[in-house]
C-alpha atoms as a PDB file:
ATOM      1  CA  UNK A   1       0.000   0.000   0.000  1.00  0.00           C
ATOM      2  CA  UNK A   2       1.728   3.253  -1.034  1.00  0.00           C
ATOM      3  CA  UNK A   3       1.297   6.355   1.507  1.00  0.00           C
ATOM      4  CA  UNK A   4       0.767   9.687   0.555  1.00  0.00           C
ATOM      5  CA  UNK A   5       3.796  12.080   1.744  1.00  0.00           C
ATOM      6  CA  UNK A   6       2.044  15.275   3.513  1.00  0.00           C
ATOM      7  CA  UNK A   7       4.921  17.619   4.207  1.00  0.00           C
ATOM      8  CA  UNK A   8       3.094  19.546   6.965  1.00  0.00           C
ATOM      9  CA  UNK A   9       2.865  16.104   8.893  1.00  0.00           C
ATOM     10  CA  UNK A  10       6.365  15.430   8.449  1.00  0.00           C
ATOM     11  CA  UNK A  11       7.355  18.628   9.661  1.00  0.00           C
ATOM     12  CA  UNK A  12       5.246  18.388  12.943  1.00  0.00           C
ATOM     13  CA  UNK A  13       6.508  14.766  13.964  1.00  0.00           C
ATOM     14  CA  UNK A  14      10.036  16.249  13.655  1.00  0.00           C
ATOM     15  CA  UNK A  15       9.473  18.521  15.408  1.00  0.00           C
ATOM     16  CA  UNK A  16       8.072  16.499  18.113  1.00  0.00           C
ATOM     17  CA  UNK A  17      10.729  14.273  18.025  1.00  0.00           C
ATOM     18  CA  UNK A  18      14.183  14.715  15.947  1.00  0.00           C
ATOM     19  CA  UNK A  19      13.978  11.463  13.369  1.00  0.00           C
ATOM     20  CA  UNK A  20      10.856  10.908  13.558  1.00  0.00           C
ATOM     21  CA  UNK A  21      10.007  12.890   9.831  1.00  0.00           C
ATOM     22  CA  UNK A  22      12.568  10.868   8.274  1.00  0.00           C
ATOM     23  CA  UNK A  23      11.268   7.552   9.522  1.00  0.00           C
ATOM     24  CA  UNK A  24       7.572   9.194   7.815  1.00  0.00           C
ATOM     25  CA  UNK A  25      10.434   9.567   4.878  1.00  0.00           C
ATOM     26  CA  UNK A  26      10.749   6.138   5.287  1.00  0.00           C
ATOM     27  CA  UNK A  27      14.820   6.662   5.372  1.00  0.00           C
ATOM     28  CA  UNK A  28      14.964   4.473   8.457  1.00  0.00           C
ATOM     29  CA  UNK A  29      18.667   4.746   8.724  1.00  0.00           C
ATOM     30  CA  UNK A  30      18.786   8.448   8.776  1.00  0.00           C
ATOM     31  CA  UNK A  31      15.820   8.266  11.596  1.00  0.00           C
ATOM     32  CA  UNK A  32      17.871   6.461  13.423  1.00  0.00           C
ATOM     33  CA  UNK A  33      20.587   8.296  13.208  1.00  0.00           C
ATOM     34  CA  UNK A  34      18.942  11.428  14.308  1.00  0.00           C
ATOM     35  CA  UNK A  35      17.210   9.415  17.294  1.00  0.00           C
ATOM     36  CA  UNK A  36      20.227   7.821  18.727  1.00  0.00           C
ATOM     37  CA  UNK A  37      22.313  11.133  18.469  1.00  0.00           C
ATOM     38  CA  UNK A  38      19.265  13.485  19.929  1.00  0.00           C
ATOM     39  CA  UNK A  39      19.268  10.773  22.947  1.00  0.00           C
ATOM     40  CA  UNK A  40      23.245  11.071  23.782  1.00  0.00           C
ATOM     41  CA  UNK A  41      22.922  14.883  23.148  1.00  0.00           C
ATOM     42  CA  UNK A  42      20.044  15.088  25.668  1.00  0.00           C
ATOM     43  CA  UNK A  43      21.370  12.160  28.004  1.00  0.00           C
ATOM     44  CA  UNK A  44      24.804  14.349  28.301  1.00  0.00           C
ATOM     45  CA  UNK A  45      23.345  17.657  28.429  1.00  0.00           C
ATOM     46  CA  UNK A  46      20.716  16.509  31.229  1.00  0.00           C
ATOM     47  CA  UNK A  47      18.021  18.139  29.039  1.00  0.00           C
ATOM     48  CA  UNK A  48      14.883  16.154  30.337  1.00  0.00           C
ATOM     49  CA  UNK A  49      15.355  17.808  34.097  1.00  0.00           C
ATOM     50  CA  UNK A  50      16.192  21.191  32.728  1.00  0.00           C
ATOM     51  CA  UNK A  51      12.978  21.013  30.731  1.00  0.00           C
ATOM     52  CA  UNK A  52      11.535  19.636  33.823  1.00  0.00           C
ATOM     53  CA  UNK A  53      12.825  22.269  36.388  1.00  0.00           C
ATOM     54  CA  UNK A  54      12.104  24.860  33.960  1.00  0.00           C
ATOM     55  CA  UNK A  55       8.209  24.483  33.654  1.00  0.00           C
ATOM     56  CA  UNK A  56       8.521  24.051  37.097  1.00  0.00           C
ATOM     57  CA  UNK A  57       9.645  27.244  38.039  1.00  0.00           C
ATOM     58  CA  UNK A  58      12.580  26.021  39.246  1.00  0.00           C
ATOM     59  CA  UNK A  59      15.312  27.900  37.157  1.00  0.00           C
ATOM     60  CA  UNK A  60      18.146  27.848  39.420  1.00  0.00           C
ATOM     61  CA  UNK A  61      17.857  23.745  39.653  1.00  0.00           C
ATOM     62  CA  UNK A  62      17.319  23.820  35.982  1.00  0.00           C
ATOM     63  CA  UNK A  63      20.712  25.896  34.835  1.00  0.00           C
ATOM     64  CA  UNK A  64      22.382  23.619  37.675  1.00  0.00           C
ATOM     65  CA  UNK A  65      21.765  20.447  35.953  1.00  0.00           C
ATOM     66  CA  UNK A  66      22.930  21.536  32.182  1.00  0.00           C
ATOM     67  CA  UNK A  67      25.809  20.230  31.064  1.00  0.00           C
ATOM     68  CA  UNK A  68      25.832  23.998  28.527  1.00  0.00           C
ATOM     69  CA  UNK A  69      28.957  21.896  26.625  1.00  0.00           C
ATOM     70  CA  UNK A  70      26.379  19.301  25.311  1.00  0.00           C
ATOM     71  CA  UNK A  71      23.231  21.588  25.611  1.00  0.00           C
ATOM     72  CA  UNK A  72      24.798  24.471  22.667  1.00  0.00           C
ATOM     73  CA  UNK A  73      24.785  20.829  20.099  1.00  0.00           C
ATOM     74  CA  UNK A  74      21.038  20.029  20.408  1.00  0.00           C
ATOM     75  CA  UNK A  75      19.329  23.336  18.792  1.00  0.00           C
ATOM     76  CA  UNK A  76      21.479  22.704  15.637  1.00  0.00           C
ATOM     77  CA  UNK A  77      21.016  18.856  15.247  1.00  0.00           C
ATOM     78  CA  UNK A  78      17.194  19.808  16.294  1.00  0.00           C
ATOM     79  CA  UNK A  79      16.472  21.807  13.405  1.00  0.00           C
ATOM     80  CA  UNK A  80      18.281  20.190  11.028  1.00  0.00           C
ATOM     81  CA  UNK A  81      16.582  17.213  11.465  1.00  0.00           C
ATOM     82  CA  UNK A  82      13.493  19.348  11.188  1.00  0.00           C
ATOM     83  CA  UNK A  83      14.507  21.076   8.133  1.00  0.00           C
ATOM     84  CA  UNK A  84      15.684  17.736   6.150  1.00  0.00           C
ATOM     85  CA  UNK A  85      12.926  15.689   6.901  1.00  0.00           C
ATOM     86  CA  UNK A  86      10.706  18.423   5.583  1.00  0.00           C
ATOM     87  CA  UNK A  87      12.947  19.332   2.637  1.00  0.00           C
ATOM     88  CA  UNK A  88      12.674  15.877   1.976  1.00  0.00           C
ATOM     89  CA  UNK A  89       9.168  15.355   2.201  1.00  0.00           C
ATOM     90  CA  UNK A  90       8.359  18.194  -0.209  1.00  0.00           C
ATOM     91  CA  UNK A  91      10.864  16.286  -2.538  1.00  0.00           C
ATOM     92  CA  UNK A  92       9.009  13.342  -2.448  1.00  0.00           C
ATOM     93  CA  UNK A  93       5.521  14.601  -2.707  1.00  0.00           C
ATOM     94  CA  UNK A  94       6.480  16.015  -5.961  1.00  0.00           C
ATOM     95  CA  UNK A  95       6.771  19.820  -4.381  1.00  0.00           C
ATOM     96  CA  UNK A  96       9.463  22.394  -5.519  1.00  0.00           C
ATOM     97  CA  UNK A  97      11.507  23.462  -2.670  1.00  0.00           C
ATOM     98  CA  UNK A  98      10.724  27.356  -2.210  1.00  0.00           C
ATOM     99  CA  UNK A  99      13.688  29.709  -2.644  1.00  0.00           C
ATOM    100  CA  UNK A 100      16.027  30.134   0.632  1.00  0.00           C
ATOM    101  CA  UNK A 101      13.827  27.495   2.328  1.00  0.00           C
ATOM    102  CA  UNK A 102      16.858  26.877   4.997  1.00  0.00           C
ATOM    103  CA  UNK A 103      17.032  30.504   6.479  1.00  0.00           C
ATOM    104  CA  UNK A 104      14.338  30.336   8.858  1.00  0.00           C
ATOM    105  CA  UNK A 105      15.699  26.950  10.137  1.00  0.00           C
ATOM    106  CA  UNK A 106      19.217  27.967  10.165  1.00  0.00           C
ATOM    107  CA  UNK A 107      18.575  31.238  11.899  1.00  0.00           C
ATOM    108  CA  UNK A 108      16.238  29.694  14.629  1.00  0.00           C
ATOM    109  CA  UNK A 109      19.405  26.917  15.083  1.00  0.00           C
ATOM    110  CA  UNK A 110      21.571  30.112  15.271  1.00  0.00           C
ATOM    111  CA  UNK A 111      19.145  32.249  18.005  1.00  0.00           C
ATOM    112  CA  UNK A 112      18.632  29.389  20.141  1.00  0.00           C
ATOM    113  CA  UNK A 113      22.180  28.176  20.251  1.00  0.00           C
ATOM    114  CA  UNK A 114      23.015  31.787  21.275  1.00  0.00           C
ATOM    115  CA  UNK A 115      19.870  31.886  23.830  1.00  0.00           C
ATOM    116  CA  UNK A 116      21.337  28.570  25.490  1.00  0.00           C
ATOM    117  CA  UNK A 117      24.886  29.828  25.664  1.00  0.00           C
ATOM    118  CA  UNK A 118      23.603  33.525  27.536  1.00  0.00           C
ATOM    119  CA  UNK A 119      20.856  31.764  29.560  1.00  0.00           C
ATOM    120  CA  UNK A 120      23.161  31.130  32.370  1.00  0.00           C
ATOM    121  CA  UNK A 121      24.577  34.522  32.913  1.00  0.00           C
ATOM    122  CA  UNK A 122      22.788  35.312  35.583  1.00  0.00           C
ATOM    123  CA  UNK A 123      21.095  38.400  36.646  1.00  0.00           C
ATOM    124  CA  UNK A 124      17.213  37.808  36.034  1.00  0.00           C
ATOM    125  CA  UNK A 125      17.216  34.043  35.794  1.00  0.00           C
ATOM    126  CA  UNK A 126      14.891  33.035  33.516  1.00  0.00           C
ATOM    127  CA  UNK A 127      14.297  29.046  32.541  1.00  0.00           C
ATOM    128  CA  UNK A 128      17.040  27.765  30.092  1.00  0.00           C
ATOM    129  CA  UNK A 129      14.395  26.100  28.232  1.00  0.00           C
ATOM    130  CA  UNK A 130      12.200  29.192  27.514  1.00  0.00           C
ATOM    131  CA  UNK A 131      15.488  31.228  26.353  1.00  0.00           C
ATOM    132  CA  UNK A 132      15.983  28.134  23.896  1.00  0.00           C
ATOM    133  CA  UNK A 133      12.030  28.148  22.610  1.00  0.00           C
ATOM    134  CA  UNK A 134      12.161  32.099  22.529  1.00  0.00           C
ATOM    135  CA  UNK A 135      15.559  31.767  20.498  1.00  0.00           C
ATOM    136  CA  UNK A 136      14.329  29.365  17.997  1.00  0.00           C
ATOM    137  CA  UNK A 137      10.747  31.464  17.446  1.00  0.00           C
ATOM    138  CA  UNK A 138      13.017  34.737  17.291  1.00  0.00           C
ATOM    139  CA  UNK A 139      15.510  33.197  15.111  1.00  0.00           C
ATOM    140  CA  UNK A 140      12.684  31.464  12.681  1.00  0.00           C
ATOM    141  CA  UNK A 141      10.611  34.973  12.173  1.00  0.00           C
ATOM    142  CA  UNK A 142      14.395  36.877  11.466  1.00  0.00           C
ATOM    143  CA  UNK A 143      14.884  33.999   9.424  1.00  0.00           C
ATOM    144  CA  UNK A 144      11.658  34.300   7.429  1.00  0.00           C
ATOM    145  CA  UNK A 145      11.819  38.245   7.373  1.00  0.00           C
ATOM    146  CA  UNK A 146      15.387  37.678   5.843  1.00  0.00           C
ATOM    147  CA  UNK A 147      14.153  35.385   3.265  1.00  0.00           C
ATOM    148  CA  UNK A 148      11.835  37.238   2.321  1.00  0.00           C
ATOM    149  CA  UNK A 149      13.243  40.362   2.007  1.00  0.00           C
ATOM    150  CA  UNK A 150      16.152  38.035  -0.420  1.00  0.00           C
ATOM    151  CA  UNK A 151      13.017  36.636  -2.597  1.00  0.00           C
ATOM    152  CA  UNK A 152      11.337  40.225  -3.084  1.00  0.00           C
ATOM    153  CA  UNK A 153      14.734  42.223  -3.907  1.00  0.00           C
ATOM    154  CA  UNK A 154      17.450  39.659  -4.843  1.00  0.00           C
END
């Protein structure tokens, strides 16, 4: 029985889980790839009790447990595996890939790599986790603004 390849779905399982669009892809080798190396980057960075302590309110607990040298990996391999699953799954339901389609995923990798590195710092603690969202939703829209701004005058 073939499946139909719905690029929207794809992207939203990825982004619940990195891997899980390219397993949709049905490139079950790259899924797994992306699954095993999102569990040692979380394992090592303690990631589940900084989300945890986070949404708790706990943000002194939650910068405590980070391990920040494994934490700055997982925004990059995160969208990436977003971006390539969906890239991907436009591919393969015979969809052109729009112009500059990478620069909102590559600038929300870039903004939340730079959120996790500053949200230790200090001062007004605020939950690592929420400086990592708010750096990948920043980093998207300058990402989108960008790329659009490159379609309409480049």
């Amino acid at each position: 029985m073939k499946r139909n390849v719905y690029p929207l779905e794809v992207l939203l399982w990825s982004i619940a889980f990195p891997g899980f669009g390219q397993i949709l892809n049905k490139m079950y080798l790259k899924g797994a790839f992306f699954i095993v190396l999102e569990f040692v980057i979380n394992v090592n960075a303690n990631l589940n009790m900084n989300i945890l302590y986070s949404f708790q309110g706990k943000t002194t607990q939650a910068i405590e447990v980070t391990n920040y040298e494994w934490a700055m990996f997982y925004p990059c391999v995160y969208l990436f595996a977003i971006y390539e699953s969906y890239l991907c799954a436009l591919e393969r339901s015979g969809q052109q890939a729009r112009k500059y389609l990478s620069l909102p995923f590559v600038s929300g990798a870039y903004f939340s790599t730079v959120g996790v590195i500053f949200s230790n710092l200090g001062g007004i603690p605020f939950p690592p986790t929420f400086v990592a969202i708010f750096g990948i939703v920043l980093g998207v829209g300058v990402g989108s603004l960008v790329r659009t701004l490159l379609i309409r005058y480049v």
